[in-house]
Each structure stands twice: as structure tokens, then as C-alpha cells.
Protein backbone atom coordinates (compact mmCIF):
# COMPACT_ATOMS: atom_id res chain seq x y z
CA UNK A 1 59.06 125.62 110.60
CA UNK A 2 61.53 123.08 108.93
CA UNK A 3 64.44 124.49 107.02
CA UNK A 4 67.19 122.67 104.48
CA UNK A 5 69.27 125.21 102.53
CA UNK A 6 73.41 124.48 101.93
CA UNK A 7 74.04 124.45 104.96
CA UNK A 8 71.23 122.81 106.66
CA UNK A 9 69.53 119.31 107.40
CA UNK A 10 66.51 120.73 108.34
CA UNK A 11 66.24 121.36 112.22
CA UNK A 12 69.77 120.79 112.72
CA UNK A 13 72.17 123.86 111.40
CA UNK A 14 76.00 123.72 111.60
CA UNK A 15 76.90 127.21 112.66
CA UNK A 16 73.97 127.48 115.08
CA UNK A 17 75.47 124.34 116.66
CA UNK A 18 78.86 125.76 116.60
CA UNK A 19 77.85 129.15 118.40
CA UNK A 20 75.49 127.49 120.86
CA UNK A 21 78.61 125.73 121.70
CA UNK A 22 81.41 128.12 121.85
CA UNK A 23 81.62 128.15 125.26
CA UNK A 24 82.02 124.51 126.18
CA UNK A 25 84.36 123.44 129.10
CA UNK A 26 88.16 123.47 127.35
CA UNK A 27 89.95 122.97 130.24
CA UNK A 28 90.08 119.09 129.41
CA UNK A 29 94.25 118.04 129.05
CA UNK A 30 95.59 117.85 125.67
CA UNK A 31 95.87 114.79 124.15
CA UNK A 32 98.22 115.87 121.71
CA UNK A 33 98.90 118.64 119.37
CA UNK A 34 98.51 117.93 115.84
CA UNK A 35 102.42 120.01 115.27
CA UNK A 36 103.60 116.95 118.20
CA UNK A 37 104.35 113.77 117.29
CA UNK A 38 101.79 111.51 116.37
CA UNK A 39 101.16 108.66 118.61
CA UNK A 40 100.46 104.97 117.34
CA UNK A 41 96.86 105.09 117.30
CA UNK A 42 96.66 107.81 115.18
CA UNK A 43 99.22 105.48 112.69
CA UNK A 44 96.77 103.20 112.91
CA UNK A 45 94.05 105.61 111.57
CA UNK A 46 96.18 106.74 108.45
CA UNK A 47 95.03 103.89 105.91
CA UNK A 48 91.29 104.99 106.10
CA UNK A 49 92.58 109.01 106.86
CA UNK A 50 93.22 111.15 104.15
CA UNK A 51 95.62 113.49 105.06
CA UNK A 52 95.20 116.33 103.55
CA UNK A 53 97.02 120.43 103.36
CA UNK A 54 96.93 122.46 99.78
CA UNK A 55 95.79 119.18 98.50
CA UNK A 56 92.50 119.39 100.14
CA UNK A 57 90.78 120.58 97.04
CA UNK A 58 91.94 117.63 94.66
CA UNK A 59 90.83 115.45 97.55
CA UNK A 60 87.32 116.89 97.93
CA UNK A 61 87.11 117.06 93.98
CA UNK A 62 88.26 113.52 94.01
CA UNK A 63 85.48 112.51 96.13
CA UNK A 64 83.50 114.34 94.50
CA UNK A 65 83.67 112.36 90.81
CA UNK A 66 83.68 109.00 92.97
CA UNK A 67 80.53 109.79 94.30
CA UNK A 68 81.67 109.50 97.83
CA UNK A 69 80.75 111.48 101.07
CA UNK A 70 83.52 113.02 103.09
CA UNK A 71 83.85 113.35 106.89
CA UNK A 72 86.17 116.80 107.12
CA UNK A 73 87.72 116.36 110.79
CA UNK A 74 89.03 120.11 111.69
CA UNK A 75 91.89 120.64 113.47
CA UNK A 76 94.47 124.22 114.50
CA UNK A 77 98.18 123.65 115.42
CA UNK A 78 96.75 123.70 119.08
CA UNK A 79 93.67 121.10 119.09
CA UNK A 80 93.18 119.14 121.50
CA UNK A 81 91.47 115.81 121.12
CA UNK A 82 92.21 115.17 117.43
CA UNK A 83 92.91 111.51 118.12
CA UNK A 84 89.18 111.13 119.37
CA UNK A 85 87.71 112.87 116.33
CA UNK A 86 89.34 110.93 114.25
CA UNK A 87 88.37 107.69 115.44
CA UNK A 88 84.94 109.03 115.74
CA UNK A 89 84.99 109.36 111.57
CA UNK A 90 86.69 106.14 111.40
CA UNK A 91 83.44 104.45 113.05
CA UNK A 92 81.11 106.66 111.12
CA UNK A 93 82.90 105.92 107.86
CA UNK A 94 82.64 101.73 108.98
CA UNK A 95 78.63 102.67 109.32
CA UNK A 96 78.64 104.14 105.65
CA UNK A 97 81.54 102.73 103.62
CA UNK A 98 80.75 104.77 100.27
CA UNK A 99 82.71 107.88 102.66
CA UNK A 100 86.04 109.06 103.20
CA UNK A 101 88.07 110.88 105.63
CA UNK A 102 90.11 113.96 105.60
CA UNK A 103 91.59 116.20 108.31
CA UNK A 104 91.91 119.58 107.47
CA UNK A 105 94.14 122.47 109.58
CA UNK A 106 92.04 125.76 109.97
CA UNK A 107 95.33 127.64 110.71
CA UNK A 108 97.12 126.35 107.44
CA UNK A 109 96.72 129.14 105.05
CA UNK A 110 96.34 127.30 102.06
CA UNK A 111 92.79 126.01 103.70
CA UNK A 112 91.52 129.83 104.16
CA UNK A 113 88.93 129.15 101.49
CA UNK A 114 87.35 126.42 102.58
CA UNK A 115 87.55 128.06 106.27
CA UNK A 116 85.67 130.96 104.76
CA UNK A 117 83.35 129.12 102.73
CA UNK A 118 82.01 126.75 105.72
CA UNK A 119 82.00 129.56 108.33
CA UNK A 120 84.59 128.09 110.35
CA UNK A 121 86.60 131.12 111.53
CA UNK A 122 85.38 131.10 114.99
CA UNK A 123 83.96 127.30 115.29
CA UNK A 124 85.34 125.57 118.54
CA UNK A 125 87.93 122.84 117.32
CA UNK A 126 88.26 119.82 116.76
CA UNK A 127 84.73 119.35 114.77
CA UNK A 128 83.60 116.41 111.83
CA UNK A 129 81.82 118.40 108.89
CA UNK A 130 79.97 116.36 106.81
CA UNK A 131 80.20 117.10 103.16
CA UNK A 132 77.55 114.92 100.75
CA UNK A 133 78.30 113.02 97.39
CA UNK A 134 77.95 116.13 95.25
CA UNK A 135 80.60 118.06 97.75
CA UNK A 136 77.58 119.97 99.54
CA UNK A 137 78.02 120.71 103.34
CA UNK A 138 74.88 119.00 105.03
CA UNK A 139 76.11 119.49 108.63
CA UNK A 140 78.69 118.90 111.57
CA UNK A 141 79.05 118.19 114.97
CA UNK A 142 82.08 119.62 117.36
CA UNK A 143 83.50 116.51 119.35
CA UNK A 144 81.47 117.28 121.91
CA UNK A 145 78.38 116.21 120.76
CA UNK A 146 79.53 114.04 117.56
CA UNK A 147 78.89 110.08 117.65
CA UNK A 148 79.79 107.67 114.64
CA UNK A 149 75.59 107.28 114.56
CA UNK A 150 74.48 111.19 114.41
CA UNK A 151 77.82 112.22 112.08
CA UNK A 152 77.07 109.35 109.70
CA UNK A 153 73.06 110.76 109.73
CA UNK A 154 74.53 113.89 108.47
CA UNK A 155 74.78 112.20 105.44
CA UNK A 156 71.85 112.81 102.58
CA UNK A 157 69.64 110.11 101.19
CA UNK A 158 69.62 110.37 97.18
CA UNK A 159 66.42 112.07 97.29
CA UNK A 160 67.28 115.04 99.56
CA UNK A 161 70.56 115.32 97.77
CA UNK A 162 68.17 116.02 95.06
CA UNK A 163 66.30 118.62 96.99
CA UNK A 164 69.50 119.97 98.36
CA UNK A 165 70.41 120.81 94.28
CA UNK A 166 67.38 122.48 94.04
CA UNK A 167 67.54 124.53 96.75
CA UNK A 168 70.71 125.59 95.31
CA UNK A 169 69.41 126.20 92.39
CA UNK A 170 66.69 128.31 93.66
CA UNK A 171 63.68 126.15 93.00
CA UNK A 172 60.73 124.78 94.96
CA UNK A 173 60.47 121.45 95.24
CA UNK A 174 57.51 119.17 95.22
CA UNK A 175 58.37 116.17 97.11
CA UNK A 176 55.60 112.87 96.63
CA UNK A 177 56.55 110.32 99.32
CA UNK A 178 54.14 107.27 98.00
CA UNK A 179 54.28 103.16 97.82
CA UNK A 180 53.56 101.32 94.89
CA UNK A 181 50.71 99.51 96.53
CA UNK A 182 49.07 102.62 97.10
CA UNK A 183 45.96 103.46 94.77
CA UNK A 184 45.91 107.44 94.77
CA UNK A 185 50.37 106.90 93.77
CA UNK A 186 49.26 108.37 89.78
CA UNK A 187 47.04 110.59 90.66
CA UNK A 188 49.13 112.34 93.43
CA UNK A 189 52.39 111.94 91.28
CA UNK A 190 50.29 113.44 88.11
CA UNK A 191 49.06 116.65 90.29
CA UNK A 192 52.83 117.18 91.86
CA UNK A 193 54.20 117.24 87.79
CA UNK A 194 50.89 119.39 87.08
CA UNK A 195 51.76 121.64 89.59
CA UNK A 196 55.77 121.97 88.70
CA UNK A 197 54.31 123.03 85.26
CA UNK A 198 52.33 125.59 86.36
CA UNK A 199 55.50 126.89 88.63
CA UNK A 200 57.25 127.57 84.87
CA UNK A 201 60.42 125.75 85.60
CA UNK A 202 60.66 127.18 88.68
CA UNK A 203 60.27 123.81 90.36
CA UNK A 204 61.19 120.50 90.46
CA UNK A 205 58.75 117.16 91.19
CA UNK A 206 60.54 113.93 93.49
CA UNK A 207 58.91 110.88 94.09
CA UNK A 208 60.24 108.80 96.82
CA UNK A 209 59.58 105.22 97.57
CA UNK A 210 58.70 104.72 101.20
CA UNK A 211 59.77 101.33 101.13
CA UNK A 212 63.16 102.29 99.88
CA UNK A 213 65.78 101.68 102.35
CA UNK A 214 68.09 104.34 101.53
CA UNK A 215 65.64 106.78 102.04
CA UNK A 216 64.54 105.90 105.66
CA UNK A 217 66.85 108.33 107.27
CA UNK A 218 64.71 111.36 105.13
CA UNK A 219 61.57 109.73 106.24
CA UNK A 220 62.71 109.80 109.66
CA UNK A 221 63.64 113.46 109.61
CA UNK A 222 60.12 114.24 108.42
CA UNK A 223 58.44 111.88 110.97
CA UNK A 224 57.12 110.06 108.05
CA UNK A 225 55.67 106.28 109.53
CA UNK A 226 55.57 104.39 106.11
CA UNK A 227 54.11 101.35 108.89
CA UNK A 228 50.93 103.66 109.39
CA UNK A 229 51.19 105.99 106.31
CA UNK A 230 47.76 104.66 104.28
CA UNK A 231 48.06 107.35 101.52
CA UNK A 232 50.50 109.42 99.60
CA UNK A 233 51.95 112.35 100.95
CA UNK A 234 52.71 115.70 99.29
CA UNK A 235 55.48 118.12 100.63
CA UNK A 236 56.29 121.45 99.52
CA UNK A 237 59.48 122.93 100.27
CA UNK A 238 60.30 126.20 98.75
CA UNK A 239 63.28 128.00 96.95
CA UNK A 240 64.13 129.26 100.56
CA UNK A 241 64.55 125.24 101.82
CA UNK A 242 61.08 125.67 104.41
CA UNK A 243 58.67 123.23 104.04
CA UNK A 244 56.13 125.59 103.32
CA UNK A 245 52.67 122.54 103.10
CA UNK A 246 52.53 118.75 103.63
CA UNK A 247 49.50 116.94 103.20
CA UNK A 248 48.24 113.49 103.33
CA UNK A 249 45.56 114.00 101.94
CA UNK A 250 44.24 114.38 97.66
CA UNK A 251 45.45 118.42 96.72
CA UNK A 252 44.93 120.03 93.83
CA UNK A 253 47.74 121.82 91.91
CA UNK A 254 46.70 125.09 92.04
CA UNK A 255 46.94 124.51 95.78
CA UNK A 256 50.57 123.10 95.74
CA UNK A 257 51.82 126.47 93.42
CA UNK A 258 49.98 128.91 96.22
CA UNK A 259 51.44 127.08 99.11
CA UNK A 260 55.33 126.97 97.31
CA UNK A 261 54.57 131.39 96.56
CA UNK A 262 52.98 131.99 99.98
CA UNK A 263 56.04 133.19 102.31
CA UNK A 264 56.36 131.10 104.96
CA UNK A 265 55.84 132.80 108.71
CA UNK A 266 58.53 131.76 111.40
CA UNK A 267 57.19 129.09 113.79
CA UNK A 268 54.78 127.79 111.08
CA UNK A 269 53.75 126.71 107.75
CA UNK A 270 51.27 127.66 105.24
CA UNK A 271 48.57 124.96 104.61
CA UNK A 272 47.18 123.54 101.11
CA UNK A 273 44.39 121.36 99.21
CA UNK A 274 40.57 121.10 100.88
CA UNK A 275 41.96 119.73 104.08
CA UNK A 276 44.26 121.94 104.45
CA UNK A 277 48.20 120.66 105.35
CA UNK A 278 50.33 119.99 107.93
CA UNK A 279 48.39 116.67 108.63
């Protein structure tokens, strides 16, 4: 069973992450304590690092407008290894320009919020939290296990930003993932809006272009091979972010609204349309 909610980019979940790696060897020397004096290569990290304190908000909110992801490196007065993190967002911002950086100090007060709001209270330190365009937290890695490549995956394609938003708003989503050159692209598209209909609002239809580059990292999450993919595929994902029915094959609508209502049972999803799902 595959899972996105606020928190989550399907199989990979921030505070499972975290607590799977609270116990990590620690016993590494110090680089340097973000209260010590900062060394030159940190200097040399300030033009693309926003540092941030009570101004955090504006920052994120700034970001936010701009249309810009944000790599959120978390520090405490004792972290160890800051230096690293930080040049690990650097890289990842270099692999996806349209990002910034900010670090942000778990034990500064005015940042209790945000601590509280991203579960961070008893996350191992330092860690890069990924925050999408629209400000949404779609993941994190502690330093660990982070790499420019997998902290700049973190970030959402267009399209699952858009399921992301309706997740949050508590609606299913019917997700078409088609080519232009395909011949059943209406008919598949016109049964996904059909079936949105019949969900009473409660829904929402995407299409997404297979051949779109900025969607390849979404195909890849769903092991979606546009190379062999010969059809149109339809994806349900429901108000609780599973993917609750995916099927390559021609549905009918009254399928898709069963398999979005059917709860989905842990380890497995609910199939749909005369050949059933999960193809």
C-alpha cells in the first residue's frame, strides 16, 4: 500500500525516517557548534543560505509567493556537522535552482511552531526538510542518509503538488497518466471527469503527460515506464493519500467511485474496472 498525505511522498515518511534513525552512531567529533564561530566555508555558503531566526516565517512566506521550494537545514546550539548539511542543500539547490535555503535552530524559541508543526521535537539533528512550492512538507532526510540527488527528489512535480492539495483538502483524486499519441487518451480522460462527478465534488480529475519532463520523478515513484506504457493509466488515490486502484486497462466510472469509497486494507489495494487493478 502506497501512501502521500502532508507529510508523505508515498513510501518514504519523514518521522518514520527520523525514529528509525534515532539511534545512529553520534560519537563522530564536532565539527563545529553553530553558537562557535563560523569557519570560512560556511562564509562561503551564506550568499545561497538564508539565514534565518524569528524571521523564518517571512522567509518561508516569501518563498512561498515566489513559487520556490525550500531546503530547511535543522540545527540546536549543539549540532554537530552543520557545515556538511549545508553544503549538502547547496548541491541539491544547484540540481533544482527554482529552491532556496534556510537553516533553522530547533532550540531558538521563536521556531517552537514550526518545531511543533513538522514533528521535530525529538528528530536527530542536523536534518534537510524539504518544504514544496506551496510551503507543504514533502519529506527529509537526517545527514546521515541525505545526498544532493535523494533531498532534491523530495521535491514535488506540479502534478503531485496538485494531489498533495487535495489530499489536504480531503478529496480523492483521480489521476490519468496518458500520451497524446495514445488512442483510448479521451475516452479514459472523459470516464476519470465522469467519475469525479459522480464523487459530488468530493474529488478532483489530473491528467499528466508522460512525456512531460517535469513529471518523470512522479512517474518514477509509481514505477510508471512511459518507454513500455501502450495505454493510459488510471490511478485512484483517496482522501486518506493510499492509492486505493491503478489500472491500465479501459474502467468504467462507477468502478473508479467504488474503488476511491472502498477502505483500503494495509499491505494492499482494492482493485477496479473488468480487469480488475493493480496491473
Amino acid at each position: 500500500m502506497k501512501t502521500i498525505r502532508k507529510y508523505h511522498i508515498f513510501c518514504f515518511l519523514l518521522t518514520n525516517v527520523l525514529t528509525l534513525n534515532a539511534c545512529s552512531d553520534k560519537s563522530s567529533k564536532p565539527e563545529t557548534s553553530i553558537s562557535q564561530s563560523i569557519p570560512q566555508v560556511q562564509k562561503n555558503l551564506q550568499q545561497d543560505v538564508n539565514q534565518v531566526n524569528s524571521e523564518l516565517a517571512g522567509e518561508l512566506e516569501k518563498a512561498k509567493k515566489e513559487g520556490k521550494a525550500v531546503f530547511v537545514v535543522v540545527t540546536e546550539n549543539e549540532s554537530v556537522n552543520t557545515n556538511k548539511a549545508l553544503e549538502i542543500a547547496k548541491e541539491a539547490k544547484n540540481i533544482n535552482n527554482n529552491s532556496i535555503i534556510v537553516q533553522m535552530n530547533r532550540d531558538d524559541a521563536s521556531n517552537s511552531k514550526f518545531v511543533t508543526q513538522w514533528r521535530l521535537t525529538g528528530a536527530p539533528l542536523p536534518l534537510i526538510l524539504v518544504l514544496s512550492s506551496k510551503g507543504v512538507p514533502s519529506g527529509g532526510y537526517i545527514l546521515e542518509q541525505a545526498t544532493a540527488e535523494n533531498i532534491a527528489a523530495l521535491i514535488p512535480s506540479p502534478k503531485l503538488e496538485t494531489v498533495y492539495d487535495a489530499i489536504e483538502d480531503k478529496k480523492h483524486t483521480i489521476l490519468v497518466f496518458t500520451k497524446k499519441t495514445f488512442s483510448d487518451k479521451s475516452q479514459v480522460e472523459n470516464i476519470a471527469r465522469e467519475a469525479v462527478s459522480l464523487l459530488n465534488d468530493q474529488a478532483v480529475f489530473v491528467e499528466v503527460d508522460m512525456d512531460d519532463p517535469k513529471e518523470s520523478s512522479f512517474l518514477n515513484q509509481l514505477r510508471i515506464d512511459k518507454n513500455s506504457a501502450k495505454n493510459s493509466i488510471t490511478m485512484v488515490i483517496n482522501k486518506q493519500g493510499q492509492v486505493a486502484g491503478k489500472s491500465s486497462t479501459l474502467t468504467d466510472a462507477s468502478s473508479l467511485v467504488a474503488t476511491a469509497n472502498t477502505p483500503v486494507a494495509s499491505g494492499c489495494a482494492s482493485g477496479c474496472g473488468p480487469a480488475g487493478c493493480g496491473n
